[in-house]
Protein backbone atom coordinates (compact mmCIF):
# COMPACT_ATOMS: atom_id res chain seq x y z
CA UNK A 1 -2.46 -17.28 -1.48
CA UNK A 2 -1.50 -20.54 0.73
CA UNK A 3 -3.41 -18.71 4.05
CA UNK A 4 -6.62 -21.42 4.99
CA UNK A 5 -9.52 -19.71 5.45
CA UNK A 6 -11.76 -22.61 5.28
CA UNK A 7 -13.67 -22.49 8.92
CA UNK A 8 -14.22 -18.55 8.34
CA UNK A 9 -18.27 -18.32 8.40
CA UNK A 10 -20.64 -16.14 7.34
CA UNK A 11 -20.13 -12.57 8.09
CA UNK A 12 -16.26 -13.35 8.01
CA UNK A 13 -13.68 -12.86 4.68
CA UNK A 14 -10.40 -12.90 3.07
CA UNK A 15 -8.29 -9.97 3.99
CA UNK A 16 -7.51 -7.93 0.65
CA UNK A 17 -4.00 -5.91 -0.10
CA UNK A 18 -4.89 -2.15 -0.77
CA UNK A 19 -1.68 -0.50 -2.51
CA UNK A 20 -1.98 3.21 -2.71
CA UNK A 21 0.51 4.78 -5.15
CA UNK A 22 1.29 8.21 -6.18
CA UNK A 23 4.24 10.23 -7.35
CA UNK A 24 6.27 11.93 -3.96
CA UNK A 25 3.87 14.79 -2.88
CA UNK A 26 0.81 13.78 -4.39
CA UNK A 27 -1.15 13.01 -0.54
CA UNK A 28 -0.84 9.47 -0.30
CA UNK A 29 1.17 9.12 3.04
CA UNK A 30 -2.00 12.02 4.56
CA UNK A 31 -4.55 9.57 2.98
CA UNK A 32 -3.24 6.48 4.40
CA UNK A 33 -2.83 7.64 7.93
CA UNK A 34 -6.81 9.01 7.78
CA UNK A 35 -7.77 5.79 6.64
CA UNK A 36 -6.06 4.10 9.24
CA UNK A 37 -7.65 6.06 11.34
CA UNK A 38 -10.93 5.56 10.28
CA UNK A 39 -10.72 1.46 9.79
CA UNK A 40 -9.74 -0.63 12.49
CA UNK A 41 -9.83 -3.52 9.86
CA UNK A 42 -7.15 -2.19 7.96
CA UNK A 43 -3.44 -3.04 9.03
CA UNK A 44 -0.12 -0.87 8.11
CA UNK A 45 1.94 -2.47 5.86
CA UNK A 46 5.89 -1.44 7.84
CA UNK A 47 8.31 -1.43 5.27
CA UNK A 48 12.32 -2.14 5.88
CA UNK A 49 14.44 0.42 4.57
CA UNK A 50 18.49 0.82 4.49
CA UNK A 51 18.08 4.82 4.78
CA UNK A 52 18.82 6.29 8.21
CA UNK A 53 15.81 7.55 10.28
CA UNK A 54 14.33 11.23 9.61
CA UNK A 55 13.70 12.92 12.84
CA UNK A 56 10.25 12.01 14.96
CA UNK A 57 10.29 8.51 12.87
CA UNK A 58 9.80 5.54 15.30
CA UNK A 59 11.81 1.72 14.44
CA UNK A 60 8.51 -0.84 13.73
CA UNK A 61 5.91 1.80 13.56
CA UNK A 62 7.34 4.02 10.24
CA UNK A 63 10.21 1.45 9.43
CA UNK A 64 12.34 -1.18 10.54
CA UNK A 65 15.93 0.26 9.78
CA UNK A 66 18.45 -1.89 9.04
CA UNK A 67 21.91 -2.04 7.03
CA UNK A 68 22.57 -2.97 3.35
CA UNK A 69 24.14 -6.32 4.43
CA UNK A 70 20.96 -7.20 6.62
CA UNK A 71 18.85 -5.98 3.91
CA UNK A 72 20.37 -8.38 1.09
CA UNK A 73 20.12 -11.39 3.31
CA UNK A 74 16.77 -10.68 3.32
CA UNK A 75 16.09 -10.65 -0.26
CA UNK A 76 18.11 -14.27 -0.40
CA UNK A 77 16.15 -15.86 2.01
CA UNK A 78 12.99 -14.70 0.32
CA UNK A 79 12.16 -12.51 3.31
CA UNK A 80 10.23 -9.53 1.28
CA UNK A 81 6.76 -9.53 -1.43
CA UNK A 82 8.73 -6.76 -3.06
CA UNK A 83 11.76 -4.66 -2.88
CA UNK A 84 13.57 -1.94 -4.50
CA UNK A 85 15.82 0.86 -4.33
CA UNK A 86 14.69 4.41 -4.64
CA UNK A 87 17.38 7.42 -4.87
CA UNK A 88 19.51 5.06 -3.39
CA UNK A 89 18.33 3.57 -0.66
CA UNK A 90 16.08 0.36 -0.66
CA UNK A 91 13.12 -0.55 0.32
CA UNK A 92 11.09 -3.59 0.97
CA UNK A 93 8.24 -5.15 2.13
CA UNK A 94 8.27 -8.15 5.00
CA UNK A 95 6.47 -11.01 4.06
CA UNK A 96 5.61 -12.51 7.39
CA UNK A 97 3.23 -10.05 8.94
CA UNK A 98 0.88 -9.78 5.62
CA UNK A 99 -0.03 -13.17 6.11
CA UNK A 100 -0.92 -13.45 8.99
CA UNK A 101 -2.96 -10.28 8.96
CA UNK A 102 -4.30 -11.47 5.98
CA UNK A 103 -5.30 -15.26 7.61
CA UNK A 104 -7.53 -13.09 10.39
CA UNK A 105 -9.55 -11.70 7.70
CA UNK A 106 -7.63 -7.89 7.83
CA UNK A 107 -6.56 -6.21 5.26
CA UNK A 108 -3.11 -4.44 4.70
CA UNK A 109 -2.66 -1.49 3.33
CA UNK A 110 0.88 -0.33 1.10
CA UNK A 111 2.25 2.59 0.59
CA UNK A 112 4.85 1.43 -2.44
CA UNK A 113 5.61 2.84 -5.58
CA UNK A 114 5.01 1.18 -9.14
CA UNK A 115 8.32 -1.47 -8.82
CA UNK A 116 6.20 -2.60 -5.22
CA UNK A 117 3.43 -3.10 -6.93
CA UNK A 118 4.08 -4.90 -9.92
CA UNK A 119 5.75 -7.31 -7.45
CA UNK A 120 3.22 -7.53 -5.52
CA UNK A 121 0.55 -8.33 -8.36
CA UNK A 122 2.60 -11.45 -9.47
CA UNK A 123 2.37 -12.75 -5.74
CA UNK A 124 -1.02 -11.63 -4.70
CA UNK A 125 -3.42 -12.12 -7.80
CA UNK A 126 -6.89 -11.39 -7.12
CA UNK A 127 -6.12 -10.18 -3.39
CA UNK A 128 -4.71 -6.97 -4.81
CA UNK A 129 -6.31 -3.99 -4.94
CA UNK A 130 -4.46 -0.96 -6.23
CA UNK A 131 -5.33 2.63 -6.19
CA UNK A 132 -3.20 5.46 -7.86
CA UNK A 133 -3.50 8.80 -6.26
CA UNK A 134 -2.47 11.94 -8.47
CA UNK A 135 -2.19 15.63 -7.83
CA UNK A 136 -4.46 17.70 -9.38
CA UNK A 137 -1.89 19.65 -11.28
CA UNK A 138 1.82 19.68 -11.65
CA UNK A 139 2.14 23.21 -10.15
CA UNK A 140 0.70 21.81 -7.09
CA UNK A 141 2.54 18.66 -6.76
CA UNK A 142 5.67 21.18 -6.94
CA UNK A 143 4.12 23.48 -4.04
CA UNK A 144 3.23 20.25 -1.73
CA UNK A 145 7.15 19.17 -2.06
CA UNK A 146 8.53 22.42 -1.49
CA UNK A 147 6.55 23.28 1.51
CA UNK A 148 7.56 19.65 3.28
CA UNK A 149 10.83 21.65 4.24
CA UNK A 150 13.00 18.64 4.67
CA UNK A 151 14.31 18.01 1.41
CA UNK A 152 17.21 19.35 0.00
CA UNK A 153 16.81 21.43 -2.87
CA UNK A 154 18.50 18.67 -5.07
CA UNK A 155 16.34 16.19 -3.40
CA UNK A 156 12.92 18.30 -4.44
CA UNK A 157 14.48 18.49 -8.33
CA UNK A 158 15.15 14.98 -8.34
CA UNK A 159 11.77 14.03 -7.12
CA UNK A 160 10.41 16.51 -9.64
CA UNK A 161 12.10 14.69 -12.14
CA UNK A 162 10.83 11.19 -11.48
CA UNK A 163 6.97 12.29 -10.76
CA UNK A 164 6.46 12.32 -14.91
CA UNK A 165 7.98 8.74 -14.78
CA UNK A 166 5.64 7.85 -12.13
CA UNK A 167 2.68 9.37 -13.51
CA UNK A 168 3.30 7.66 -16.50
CA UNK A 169 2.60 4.31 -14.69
CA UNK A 170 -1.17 5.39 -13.81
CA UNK A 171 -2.84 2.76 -16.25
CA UNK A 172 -1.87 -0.41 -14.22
CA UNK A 173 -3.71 0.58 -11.68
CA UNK A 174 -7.19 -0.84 -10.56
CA UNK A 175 -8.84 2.55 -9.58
CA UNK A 176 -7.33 6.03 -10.01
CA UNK A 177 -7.83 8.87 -7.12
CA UNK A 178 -7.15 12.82 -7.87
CA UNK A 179 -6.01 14.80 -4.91
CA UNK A 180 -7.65 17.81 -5.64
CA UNK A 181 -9.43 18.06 -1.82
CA UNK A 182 -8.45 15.46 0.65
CA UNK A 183 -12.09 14.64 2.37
CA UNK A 184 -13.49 13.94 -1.15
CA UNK A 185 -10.32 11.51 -1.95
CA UNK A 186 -10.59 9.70 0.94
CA UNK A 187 -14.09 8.96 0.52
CA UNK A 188 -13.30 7.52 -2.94
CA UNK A 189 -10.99 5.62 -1.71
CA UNK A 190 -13.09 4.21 1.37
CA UNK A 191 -15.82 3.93 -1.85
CA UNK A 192 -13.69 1.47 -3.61
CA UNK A 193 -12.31 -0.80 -0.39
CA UNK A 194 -15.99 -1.07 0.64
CA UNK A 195 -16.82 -2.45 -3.00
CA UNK A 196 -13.91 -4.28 -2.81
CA UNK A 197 -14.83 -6.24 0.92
CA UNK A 198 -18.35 -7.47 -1.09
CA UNK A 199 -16.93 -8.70 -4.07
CA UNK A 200 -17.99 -12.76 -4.29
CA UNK A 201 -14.29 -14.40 -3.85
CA UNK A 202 -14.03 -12.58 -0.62
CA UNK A 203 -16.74 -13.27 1.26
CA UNK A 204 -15.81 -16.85 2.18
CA UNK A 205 -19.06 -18.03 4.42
CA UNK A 206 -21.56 -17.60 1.28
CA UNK A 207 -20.90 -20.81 -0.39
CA UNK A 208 -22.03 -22.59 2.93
CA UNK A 209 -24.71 -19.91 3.85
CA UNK A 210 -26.10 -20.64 -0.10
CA UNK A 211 -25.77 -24.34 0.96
CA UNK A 212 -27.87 -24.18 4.08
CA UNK A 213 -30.27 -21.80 1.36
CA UNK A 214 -31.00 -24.42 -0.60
CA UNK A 215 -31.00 -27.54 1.39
């Protein structure tokens, strides 16, 4: 990463990127909103997307909406960590914001499939941490899509259809989260960032604090 963070002292760090990943249903948007809740350390990741709003969605807080031609002038001018295009409409992530949350010492938090985060690992390195969240049975992912109530029936099938794909991704992952009860997940998950905040590389005021140790 090109962000300085060379007059952060002791106490302060280097933000970290938490990905959390899951097939469509599996609890991941639920866990991410808790967390957020939970964290004031931990910034949203807002994603730009050609699809049209779904009702109650708000522009800048659940997306930035914005056409297909806007969208590829993005990816030329570099604009985006990653981008893709799920069932047809694409997706991307805005470059800009993550750093500078990233240069205060916040971390930001992703809510991208598998494509995301691949991208994202070639650009971030060691300041990714990712986090797979499954369902605790296939019966149950089925139940949690069906009861959402916003999907076309064609939607749920195709979603259906690409969770086995999905799934089948679980193994690049850093850490891997079953849904099976949604307090006990999140605490896994707030488990792993809080191991993740101490590691070594990120606490950047140590290798002066060690300094003034052994002076």
């Amino acid at each position: 990463m090109s962000s300085d963070f060379s007059n952060m002292t002791l106490g302060q760090r280097r933000g970290l990127m938490l990905v959390l990943s899951s097939p469509s249903g599996a609890g991941k948007t639920t866990l991410s909103r808790q967390l957020l809740e939970s964290d004031s350390s931990i910034d949203m990741s807002v994603s730009v997307t050609t699809r049209p709003p779904r009702k109650g969605e708000e522009e800048g807080k659940d997306y930035f909406f914005v056409s297909s031609s806007m969208f590829e002038e993005m990816v030329k001018t570099g604009a985006f960590l990653e981008h893709a295009s799920v069932f047809g409409n694409r997706y991307g992530t805005p470059k800009e914001p993550v750093m500078l949350a990233l240069a205060k010492g916040n971390d930001v938090l992703f809510d991208i499939d598998w494509q995301g985060t691949q991208q994202l690992r070639q650009q971030a390195g060691d300041d990714l941490v990712s986090i797979f969240v499954l369902p605790p049975s296939h019966d149950e992912l089925e139940r949690r899509l069906r009861a959402r109530a916003q999907d076309e029936e064609k939607v749920v099938a195709a979603r259906m259809a690409r969770a086995n794909n999905e799934i089948s991704h679980w193994a690049e992952y850093d850490y891997v989260v079953i849904n099976d009860d949604l307090a006990a997940a999140l605490a896994k998950i707030k488990t792993i960032l809080a191991a993740e905040r101490m590691k070594r590389g990120r606490q950047t005021g140590i290798p002066a604090f060690v300094g003034k140790l052994t002076s």
